[in-house]
Protein backbone atom coordinates (compact mmCIF):
# COMPACT_ATOMS: atom_id res chain seq x y z
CA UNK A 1 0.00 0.00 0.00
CA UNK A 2 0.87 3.68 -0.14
CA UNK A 3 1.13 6.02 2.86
CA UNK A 4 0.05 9.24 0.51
CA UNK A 5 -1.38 9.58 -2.83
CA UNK A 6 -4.78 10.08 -4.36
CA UNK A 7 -6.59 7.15 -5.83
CA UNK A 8 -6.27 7.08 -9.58
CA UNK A 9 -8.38 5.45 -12.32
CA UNK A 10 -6.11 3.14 -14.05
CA UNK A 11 -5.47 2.78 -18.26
CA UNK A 12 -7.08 0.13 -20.05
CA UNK A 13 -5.39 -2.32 -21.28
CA UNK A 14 -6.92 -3.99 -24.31
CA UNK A 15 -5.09 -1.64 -26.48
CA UNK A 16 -1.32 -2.74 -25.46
CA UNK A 17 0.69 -4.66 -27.53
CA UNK A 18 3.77 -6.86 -25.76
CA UNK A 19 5.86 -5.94 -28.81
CA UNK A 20 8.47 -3.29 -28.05
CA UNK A 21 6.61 -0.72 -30.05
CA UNK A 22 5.65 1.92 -28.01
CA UNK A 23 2.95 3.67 -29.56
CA UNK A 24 0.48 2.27 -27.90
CA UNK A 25 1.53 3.80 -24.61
CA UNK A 26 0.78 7.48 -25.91
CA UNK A 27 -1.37 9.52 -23.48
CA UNK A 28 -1.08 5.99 -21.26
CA UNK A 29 0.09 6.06 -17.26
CA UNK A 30 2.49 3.95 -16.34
CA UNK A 31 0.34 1.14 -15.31
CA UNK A 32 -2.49 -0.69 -17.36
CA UNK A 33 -4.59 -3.27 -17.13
CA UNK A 34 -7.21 -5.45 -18.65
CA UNK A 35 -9.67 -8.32 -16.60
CA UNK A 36 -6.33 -10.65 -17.41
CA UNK A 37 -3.50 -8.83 -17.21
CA UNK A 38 -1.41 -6.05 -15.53
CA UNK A 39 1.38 -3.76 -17.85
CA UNK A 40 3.73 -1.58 -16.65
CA UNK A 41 6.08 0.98 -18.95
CA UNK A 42 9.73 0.96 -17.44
CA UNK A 43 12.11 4.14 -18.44
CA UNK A 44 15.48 2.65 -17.25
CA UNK A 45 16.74 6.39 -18.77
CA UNK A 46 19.78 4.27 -21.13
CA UNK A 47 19.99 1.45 -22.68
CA UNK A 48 20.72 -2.13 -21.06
CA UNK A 49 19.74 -5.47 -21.65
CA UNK A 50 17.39 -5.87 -19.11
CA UNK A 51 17.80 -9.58 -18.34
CA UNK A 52 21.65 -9.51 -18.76
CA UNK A 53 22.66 -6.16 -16.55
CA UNK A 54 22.75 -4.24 -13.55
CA UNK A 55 19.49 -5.95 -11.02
CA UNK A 56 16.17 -3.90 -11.74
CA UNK A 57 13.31 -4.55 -9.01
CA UNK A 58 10.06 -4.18 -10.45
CA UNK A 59 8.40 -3.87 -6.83
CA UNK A 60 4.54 -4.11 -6.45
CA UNK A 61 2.03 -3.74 -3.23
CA UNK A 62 -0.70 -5.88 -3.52
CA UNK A 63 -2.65 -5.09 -0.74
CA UNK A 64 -2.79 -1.39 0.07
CA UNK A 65 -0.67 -2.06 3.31
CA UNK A 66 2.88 -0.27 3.85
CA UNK A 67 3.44 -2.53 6.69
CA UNK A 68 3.30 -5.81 4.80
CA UNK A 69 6.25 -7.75 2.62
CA UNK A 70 9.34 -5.60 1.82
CA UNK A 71 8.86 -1.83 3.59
CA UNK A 72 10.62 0.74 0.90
CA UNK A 73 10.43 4.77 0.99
CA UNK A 74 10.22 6.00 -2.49
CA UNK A 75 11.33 9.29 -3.33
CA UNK A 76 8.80 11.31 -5.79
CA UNK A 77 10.22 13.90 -8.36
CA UNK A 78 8.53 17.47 -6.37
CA UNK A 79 7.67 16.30 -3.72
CA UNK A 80 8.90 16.34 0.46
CA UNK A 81 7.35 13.36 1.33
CA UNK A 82 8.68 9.96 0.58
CA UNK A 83 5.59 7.57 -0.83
CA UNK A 84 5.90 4.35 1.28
CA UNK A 85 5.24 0.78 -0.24
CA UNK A 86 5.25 -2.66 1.29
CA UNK A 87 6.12 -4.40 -2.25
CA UNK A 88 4.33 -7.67 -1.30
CA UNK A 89 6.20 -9.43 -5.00
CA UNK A 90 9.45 -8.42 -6.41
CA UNK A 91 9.89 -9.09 -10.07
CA UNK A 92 13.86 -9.12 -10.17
CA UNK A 93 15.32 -8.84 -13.93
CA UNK A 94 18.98 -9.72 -13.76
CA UNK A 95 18.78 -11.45 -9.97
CA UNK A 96 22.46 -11.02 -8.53
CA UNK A 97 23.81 -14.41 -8.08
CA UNK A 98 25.11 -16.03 -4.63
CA UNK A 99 27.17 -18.60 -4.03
CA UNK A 100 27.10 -20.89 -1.20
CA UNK A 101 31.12 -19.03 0.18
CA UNK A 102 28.81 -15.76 0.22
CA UNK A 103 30.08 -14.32 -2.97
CA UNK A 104 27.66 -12.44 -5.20
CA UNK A 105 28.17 -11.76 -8.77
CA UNK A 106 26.17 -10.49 -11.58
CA UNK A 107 23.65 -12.74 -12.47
CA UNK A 108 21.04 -13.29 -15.53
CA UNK A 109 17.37 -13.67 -15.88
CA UNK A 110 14.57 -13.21 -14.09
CA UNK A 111 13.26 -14.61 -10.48
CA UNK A 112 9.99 -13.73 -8.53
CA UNK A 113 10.13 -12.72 -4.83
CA UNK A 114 6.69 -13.11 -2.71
CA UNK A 115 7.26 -11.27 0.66
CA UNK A 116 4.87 -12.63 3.49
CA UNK A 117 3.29 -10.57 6.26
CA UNK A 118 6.04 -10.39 8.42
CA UNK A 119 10.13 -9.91 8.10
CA UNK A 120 10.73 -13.73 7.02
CA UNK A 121 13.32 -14.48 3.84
CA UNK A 122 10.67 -14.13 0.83
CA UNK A 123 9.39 -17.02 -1.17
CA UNK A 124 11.75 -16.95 -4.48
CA UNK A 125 9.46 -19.08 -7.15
CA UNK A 126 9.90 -19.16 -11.25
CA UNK A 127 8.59 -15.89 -13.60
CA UNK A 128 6.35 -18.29 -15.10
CA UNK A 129 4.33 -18.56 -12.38
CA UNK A 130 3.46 -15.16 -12.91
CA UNK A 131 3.40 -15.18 -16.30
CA UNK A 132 6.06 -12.66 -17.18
CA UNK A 133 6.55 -11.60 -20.14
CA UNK A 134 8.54 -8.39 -21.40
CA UNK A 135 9.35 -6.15 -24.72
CA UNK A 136 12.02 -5.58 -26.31
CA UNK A 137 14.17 -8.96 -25.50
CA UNK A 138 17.18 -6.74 -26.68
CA UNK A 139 18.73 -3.67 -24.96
CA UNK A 140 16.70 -1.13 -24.96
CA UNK A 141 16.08 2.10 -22.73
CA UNK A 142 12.16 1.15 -22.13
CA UNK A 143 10.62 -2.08 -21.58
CA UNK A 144 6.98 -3.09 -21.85
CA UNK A 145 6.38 -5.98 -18.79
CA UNK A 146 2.90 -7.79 -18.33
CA UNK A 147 2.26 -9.67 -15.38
CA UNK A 148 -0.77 -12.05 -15.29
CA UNK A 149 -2.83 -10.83 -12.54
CA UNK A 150 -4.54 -14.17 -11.30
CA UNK A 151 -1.58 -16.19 -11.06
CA UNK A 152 0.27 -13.01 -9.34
CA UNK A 153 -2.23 -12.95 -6.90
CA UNK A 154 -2.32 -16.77 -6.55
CA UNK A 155 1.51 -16.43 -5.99
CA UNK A 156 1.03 -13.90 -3.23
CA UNK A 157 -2.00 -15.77 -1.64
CA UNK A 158 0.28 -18.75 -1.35
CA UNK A 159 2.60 -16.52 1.14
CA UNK A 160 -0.06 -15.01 2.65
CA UNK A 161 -3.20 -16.59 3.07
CA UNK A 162 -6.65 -14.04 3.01
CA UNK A 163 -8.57 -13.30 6.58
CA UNK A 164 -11.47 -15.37 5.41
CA UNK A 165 -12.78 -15.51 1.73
CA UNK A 166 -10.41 -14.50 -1.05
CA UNK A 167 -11.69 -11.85 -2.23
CA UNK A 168 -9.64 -12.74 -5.10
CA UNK A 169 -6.94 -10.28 -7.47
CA UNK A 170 -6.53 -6.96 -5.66
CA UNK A 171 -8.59 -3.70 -7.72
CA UNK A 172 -5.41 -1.67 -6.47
CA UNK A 173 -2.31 -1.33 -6.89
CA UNK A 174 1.09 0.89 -6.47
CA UNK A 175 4.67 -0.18 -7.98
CA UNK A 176 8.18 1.17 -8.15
CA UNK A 177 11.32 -0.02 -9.75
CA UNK A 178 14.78 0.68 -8.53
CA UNK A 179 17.99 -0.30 -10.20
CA UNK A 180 21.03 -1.09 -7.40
CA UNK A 181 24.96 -2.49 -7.63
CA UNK A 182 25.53 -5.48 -5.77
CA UNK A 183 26.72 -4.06 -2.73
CA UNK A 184 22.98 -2.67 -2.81
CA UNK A 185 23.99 1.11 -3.81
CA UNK A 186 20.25 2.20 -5.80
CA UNK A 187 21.31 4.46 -8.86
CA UNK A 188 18.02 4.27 -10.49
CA UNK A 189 14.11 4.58 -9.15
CA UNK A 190 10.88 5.47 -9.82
CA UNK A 191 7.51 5.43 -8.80
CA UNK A 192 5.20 4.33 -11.73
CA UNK A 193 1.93 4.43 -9.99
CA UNK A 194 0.37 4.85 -6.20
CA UNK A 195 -2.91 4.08 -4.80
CA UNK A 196 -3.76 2.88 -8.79
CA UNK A 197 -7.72 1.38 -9.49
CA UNK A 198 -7.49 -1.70 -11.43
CA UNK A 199 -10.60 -2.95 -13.39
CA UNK A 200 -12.24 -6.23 -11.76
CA UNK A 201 -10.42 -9.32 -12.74
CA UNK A 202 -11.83 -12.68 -15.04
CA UNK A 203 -12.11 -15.74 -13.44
CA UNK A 204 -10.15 -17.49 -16.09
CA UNK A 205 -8.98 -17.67 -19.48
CA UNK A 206 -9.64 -19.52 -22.51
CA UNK A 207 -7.47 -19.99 -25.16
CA UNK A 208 -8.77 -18.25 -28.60
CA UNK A 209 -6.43 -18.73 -31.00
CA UNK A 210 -6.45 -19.84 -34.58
CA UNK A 211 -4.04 -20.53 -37.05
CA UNK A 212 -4.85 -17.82 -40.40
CA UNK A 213 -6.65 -19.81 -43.20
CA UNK A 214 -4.03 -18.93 -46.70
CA UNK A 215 -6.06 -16.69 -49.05
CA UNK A 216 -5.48 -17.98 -52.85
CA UNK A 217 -2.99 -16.89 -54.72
CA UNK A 218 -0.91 -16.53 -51.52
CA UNK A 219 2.54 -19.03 -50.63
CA UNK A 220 3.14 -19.78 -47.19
CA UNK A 221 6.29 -19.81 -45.06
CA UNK A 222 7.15 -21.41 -42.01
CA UNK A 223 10.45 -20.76 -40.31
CA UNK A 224 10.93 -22.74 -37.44
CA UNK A 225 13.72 -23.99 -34.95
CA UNK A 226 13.48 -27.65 -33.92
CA UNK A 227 16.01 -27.69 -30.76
CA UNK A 228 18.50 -30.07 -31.89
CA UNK A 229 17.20 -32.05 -34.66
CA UNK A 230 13.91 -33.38 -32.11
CA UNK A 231 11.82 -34.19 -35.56
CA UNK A 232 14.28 -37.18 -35.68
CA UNK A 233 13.67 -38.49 -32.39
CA UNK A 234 9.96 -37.81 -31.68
CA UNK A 235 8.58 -37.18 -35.27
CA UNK A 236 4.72 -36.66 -34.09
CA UNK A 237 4.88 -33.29 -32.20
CA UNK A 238 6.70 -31.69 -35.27
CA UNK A 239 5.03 -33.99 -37.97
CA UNK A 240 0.88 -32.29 -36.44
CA UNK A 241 2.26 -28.58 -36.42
CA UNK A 242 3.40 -28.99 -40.05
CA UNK A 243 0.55 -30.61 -41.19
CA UNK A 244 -1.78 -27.75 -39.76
CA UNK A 245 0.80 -25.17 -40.95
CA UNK A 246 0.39 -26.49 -44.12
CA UNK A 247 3.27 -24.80 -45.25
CA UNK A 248 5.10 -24.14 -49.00
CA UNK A 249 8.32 -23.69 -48.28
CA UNK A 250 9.77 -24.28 -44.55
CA UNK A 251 12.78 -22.68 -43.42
CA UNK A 252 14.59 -24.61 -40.54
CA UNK A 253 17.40 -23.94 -37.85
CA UNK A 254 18.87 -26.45 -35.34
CA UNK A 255 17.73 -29.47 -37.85
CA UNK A 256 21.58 -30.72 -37.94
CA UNK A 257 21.04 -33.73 -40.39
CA UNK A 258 21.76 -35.16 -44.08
CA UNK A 259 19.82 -33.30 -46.37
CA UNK A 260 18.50 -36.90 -47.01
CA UNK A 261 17.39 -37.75 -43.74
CA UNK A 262 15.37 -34.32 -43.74
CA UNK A 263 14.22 -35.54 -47.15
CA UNK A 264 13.43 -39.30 -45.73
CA UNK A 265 11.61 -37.12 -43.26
CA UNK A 266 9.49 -35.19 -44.89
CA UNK A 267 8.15 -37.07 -47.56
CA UNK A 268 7.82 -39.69 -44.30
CA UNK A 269 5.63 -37.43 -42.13
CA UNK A 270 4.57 -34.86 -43.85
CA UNK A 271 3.66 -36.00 -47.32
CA UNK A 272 1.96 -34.20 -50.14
CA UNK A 273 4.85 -33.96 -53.24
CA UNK A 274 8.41 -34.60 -53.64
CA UNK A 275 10.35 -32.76 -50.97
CA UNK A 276 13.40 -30.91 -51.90
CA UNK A 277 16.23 -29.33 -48.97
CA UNK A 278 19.06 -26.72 -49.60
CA UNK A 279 21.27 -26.82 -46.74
CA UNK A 280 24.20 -25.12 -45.05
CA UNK A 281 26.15 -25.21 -42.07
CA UNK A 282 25.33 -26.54 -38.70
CA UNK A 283 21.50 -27.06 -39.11
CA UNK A 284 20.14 -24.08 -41.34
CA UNK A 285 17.96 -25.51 -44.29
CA UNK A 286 15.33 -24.36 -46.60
CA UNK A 287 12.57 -27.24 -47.60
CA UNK A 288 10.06 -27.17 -50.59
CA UNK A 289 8.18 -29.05 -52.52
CA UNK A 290 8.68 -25.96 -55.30
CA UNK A 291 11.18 -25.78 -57.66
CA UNK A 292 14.15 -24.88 -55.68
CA UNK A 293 18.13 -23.72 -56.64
CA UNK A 294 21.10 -23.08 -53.98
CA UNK A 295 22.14 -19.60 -53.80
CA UNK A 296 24.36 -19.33 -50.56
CA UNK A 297 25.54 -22.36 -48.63
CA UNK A 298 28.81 -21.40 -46.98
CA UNK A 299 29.90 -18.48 -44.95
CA UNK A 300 32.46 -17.56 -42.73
CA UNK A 301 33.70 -15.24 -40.02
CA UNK A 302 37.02 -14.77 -40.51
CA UNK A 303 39.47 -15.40 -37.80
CA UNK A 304 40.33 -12.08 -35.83
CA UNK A 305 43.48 -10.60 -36.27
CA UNK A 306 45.93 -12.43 -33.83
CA UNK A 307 47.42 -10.36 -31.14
CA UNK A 308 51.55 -10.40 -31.11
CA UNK A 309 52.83 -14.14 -30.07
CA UNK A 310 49.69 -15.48 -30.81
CA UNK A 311 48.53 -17.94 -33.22
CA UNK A 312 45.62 -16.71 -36.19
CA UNK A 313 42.80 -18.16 -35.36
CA UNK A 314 40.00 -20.39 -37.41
CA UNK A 315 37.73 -18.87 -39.64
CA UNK A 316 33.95 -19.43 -38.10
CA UNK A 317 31.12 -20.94 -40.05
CA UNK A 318 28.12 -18.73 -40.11
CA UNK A 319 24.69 -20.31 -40.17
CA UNK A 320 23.61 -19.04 -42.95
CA UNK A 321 21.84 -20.91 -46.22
CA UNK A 322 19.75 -19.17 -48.98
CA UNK A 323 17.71 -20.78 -51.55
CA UNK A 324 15.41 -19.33 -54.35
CA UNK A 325 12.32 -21.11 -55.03
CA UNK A 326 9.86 -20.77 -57.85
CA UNK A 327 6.60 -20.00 -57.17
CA UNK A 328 3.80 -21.89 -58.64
CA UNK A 329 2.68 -18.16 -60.51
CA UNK A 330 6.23 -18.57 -62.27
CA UNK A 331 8.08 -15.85 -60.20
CA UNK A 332 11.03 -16.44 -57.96
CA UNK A 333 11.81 -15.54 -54.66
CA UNK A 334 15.31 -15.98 -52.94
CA UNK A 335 14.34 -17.44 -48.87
CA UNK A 336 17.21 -17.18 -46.47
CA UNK A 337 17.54 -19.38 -43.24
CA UNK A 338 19.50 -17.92 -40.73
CA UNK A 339 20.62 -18.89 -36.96
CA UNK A 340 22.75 -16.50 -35.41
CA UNK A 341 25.02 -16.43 -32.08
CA UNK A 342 23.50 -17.24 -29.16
CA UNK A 343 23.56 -15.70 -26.07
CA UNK A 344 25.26 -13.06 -24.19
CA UNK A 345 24.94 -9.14 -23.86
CA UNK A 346 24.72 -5.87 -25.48
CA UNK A 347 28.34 -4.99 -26.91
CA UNK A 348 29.82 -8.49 -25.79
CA UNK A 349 31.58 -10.89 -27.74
CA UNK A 350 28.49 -12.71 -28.39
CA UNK A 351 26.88 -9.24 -30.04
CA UNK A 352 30.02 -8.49 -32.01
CA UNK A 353 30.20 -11.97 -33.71
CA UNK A 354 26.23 -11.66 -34.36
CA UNK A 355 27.09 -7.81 -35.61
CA UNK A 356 29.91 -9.32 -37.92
CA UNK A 357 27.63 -12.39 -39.26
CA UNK A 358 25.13 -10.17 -40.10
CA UNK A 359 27.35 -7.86 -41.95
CA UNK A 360 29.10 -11.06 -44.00
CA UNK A 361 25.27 -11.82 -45.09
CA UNK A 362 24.41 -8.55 -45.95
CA UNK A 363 27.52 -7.89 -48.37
CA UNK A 364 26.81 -11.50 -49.67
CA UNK A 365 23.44 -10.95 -50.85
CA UNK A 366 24.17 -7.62 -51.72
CA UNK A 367 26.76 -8.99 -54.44
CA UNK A 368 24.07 -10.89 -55.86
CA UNK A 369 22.54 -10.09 -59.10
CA UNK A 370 19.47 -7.81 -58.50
CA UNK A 371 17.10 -10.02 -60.29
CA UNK A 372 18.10 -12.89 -58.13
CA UNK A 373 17.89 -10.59 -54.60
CA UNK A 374 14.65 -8.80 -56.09
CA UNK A 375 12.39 -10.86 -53.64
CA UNK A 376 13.83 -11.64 -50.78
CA UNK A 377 12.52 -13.49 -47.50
CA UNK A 378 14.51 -13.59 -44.31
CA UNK A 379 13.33 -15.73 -41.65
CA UNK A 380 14.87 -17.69 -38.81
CA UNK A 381 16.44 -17.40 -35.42
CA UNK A 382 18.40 -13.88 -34.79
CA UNK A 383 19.15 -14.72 -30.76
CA UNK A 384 18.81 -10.79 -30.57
CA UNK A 385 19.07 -10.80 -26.94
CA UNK A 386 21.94 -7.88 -26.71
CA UNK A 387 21.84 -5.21 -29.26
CA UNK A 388 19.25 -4.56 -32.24
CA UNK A 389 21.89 -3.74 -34.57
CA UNK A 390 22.37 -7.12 -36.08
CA UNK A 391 18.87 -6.92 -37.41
CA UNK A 392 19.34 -3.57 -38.42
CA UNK A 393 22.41 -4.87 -40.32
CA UNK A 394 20.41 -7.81 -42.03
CA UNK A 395 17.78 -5.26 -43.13
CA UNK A 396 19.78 -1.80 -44.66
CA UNK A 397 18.92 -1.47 -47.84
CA UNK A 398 18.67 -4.68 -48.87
CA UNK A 399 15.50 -4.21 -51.06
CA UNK A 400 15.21 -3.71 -54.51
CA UNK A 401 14.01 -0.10 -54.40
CA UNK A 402 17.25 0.56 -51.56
CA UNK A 403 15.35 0.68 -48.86
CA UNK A 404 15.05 -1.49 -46.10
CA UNK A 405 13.52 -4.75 -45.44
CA UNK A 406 10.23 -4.65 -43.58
CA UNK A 407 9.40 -6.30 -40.81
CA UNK A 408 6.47 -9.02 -40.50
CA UNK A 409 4.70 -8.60 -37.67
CA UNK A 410 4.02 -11.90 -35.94
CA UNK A 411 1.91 -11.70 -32.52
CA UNK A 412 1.29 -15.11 -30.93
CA UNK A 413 -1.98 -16.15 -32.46
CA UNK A 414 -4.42 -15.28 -29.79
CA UNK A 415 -2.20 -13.08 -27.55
CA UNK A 416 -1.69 -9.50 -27.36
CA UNK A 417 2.04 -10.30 -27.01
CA UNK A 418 5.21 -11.39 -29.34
CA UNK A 419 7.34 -13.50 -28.09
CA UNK A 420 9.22 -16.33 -30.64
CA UNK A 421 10.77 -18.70 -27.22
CA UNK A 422 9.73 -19.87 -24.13
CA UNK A 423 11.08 -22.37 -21.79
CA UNK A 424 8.74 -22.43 -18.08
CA UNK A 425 11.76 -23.89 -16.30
CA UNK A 426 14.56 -21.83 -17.65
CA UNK A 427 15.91 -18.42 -15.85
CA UNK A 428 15.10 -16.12 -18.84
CA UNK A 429 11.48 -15.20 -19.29
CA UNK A 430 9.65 -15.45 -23.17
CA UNK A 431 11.17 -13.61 -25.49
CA UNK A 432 11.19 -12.36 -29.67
CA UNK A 433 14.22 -14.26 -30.88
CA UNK A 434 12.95 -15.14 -33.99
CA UNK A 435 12.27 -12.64 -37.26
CA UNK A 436 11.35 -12.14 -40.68
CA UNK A 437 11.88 -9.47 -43.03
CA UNK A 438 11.12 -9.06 -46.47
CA UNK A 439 11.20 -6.71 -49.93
CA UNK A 440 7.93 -5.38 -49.35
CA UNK A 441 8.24 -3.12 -52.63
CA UNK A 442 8.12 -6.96 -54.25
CA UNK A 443 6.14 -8.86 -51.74
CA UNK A 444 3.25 -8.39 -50.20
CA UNK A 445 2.78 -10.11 -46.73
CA UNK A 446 -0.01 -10.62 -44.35
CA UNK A 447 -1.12 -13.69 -41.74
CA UNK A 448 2.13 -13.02 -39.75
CA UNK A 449 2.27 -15.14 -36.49
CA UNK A 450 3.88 -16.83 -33.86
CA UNK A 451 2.17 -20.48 -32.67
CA UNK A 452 1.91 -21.26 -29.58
CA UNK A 453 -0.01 -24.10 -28.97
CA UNK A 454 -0.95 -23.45 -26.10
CA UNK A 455 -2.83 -20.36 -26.88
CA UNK A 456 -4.88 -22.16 -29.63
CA UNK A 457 -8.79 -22.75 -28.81
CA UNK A 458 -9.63 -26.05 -28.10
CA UNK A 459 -11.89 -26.16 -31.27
CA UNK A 460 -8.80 -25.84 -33.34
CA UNK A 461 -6.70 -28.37 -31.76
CA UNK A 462 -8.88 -30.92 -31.86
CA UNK A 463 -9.54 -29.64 -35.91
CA UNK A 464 -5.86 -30.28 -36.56
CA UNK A 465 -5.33 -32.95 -33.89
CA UNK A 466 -3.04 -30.80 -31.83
CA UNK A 467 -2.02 -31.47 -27.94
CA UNK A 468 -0.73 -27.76 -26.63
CA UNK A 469 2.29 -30.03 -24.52
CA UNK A 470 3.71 -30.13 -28.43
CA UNK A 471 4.85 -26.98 -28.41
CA UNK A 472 7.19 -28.02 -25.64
CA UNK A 473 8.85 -30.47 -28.02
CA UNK A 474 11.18 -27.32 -28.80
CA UNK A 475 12.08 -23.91 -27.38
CA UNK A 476 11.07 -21.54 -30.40
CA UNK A 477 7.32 -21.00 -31.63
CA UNK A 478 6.84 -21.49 -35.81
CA UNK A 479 6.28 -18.39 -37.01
CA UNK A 480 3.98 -18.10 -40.39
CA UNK A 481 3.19 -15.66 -42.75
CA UNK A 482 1.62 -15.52 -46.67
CA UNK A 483 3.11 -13.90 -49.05
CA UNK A 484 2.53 -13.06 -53.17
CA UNK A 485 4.67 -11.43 -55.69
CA UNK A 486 3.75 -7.85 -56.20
CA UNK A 487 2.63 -6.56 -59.22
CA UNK A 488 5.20 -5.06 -61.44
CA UNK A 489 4.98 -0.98 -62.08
């Protein structure tokens, strides 16, 4: 709760996107919400990867009480007084990590405190059990967080228990954030809302999404990362998500196989014509039953420059393959499958060798003939979790017309969210890995999405004999979207 501040109606919610795309926020307080969920704008003031940096509490009072969970004074921009909270959760982005000798270092991800009613060691459970999810994944100055209010208050009712009936998610609310070293030093706070009115909350959820029925005329795409060639060891997960899909050309990362064995696999499971893969490095492919010719199959890094006494190193192979396929109208589009460097930070190693990848691509299909590059497709797995410029470099000017690629927007089907990864047991929350771009002065584009299958109605899984527990058969969501040659001027 909060020891001073007016009550204030609260924003709505149902027009917020979980995308990184901030329009939506104009004329918006800090704090939103919907019957399902709660969203809060953070302004860190500079960039940083929020789950890969300095801690950042998101801190939130769930009962109106400054003498519950975690007791904090607040100061307020213009104002003497301090605004008091007793931040009953604590949604920690970057938890510091501590080691059983007593050392604490920087850690990564995010963790969930629940503070109880008196001064005992909070309750540290997963972010999925409150359903975090946050926008951009990369380093950014502001950050778009929704929290699912049920489960939140489930969490916090687990901790402490109601005086008699639950009278179920609270209708107000007041949050801060505060950014601290490890030695506890805060650098950064703010309040983002005190004594807020939330609207009442549903009872539950059901899951409303569909997968977009492919006008005529249009070709669909499919990119989609299958964690370490699964398909090969349990075929049906992959095999059902396909055959909904129904896709015309698929473009694949982590399948690390024979082109024949993809082929074998294909034509096994999924049927329908004569299967044809282009393949490159270390699990990139692109999969049609089209017409189909290999344009790029082999990249490299090249080996840094060694320092004095040292050995040169080993050019890198980038994961990188791009294949043009003829469309059954008789024009030809160039697809390109890529899976960049995983992991790491913004301006780390990690996001230098993604930066330097991207840049080999770029030149590569820039040398291409401009018929060949005149429609061009991009889809696959950027692991942009430090800096956007990768993507940037993967998109400058890379059109026919000189300008950039566009980007295909690709909400999970059924969500007001994007997010192209999730893992419910791993540290890091859901995030947009995954992209595609395209010419759109060539192509036009529409049914962009991410499938989660757990977000589908239960009318459409049982259309397409779908269990949601596939989805967990890899890390990354498909994502889908139609496209047609444009007309020519």
């Amino acid at each position: 709760g909060s020891s001073a501040g007016e009550v204030k109606d609260i924003g709505t919610g149902d027009r917020i996107m979980i995308d990184g795309d901030f329009q939506d926020w104009a004329g918006q307080p800090n704090i939103v919400a919907d019957e399902h969920f709660l969203y809060i704008l953070l302004d860190l003031g500079y960039p940083a990867t929020l789950q890969s940096s300095i801690p950042t509490r998101l801190l939130l009072d769930l009962d109106d009480e400054a003498t519950t969970g975690r007791h904090l004074a607040i100061p307020v921009a213009g104002r003497e007084q301090e605004i008091e909270l007793g931040a009953d959760v604590e949604v920690v982005f970057s938890p510091p990590r501590v080691f059983d000798d007593g050392r604490v270092t920087w850690g990564t991800g995010v963790s969930v405190l629940v503070h109880g009613a008196v001064a005992d060691e909070p309750v540290r459970i997963g972010h999925h059990d409150v359903g975090v999810i946050f926008s951009p994944t990369y380093a950014g100055r502001k950050f778009e967080v929704r929290l699912d209010r049920r489960r939140l208050h489930e969490a916090w009712r687990a901790a402490v228990p109601a005086d008699g009936d639950d009278p179920g998610p609270s209708t107000r609310i007041s949050a801060a954030f505060k950014r601290s070293t490890l030695d506890g030093r805060v650098f950064g706070h703010s309040l983002l809302g005190s004594d807020v009115r939330l609207p009442a909350a549903a009872t539950s959820r059901i899951p409303t999404g569909e997968i977009p029925d492919r006008p005529e005329g249009f070709t669909r795409v499919m990119t989609y990362n299958v964690l370490w060639s699964t398909p090969a060891r349990e075929p049906e997960p992959f095999a059902r998500t396909i055959r909904a899909v129904d896709p015309d050309v698929l473009l694949f990362q982590e399948w690390d196989q024979p082109d024949q064995e993809i082929l074998n696999w294909l034509n096994t499971y999924i049927g329908g014509g004569d299967w044809k893969v282009v393949s490159g490095h270390n699990g990139v492919a692109v999969a049609t039953r089209l017409e189909i010719e290999p344009v790029i199959e082999e990249l490299q890094v090249p080996p840094a420059r060694p320092r004095r006494g040292e050995s040169p190193g080993e050019p890198r192979p980038i994961r990188f393959v791009a294949a043009q396929v003829t469309l059954p109208s008789g024009e030809k589009v160039l697809f390109g499958s890529p899976h960049l460097k995983c992991c790491g930070s913004i301006n780390d190693e990690a996001d230098r060798t993604r930066m330097d990848e991207t840049s080999i691509i770029a030149a590569e299909i820039r040398a291409l003939p401009v018929e060949q590059r005149r429609r061009l497709l991009i889809g696959g797995d950027y692991n942009l979790v430090g800096s956007r410029d990768p993507l940037r470099n993967l998109k400058a000017q890379l059109d026919a017309d000189g300008s950039d690629l566009a980007i295909v927007p690709t909400p999970v089907t059924g969500e007001n969210a994007v997010y192209t990864w999730f893992e419910e047991d791993n540290r890091f929350s859901p995030g947009r890995l995954d992209w595609i771009t395209y010419t759109d002065s060539t192509l036009e584009a529409i049914n962009g999405v991410a499938l989660d299958l757990r977000q589908l109605s239960p009318e459409i899984l049982r259309r397409h004999n779908l269990r949601p527990e596939y989805g967990q058969a890899t890390d990354h969501l498909p994502l889908i979207v139609d496209i047609r040659p444009r007309p020519k001027p």
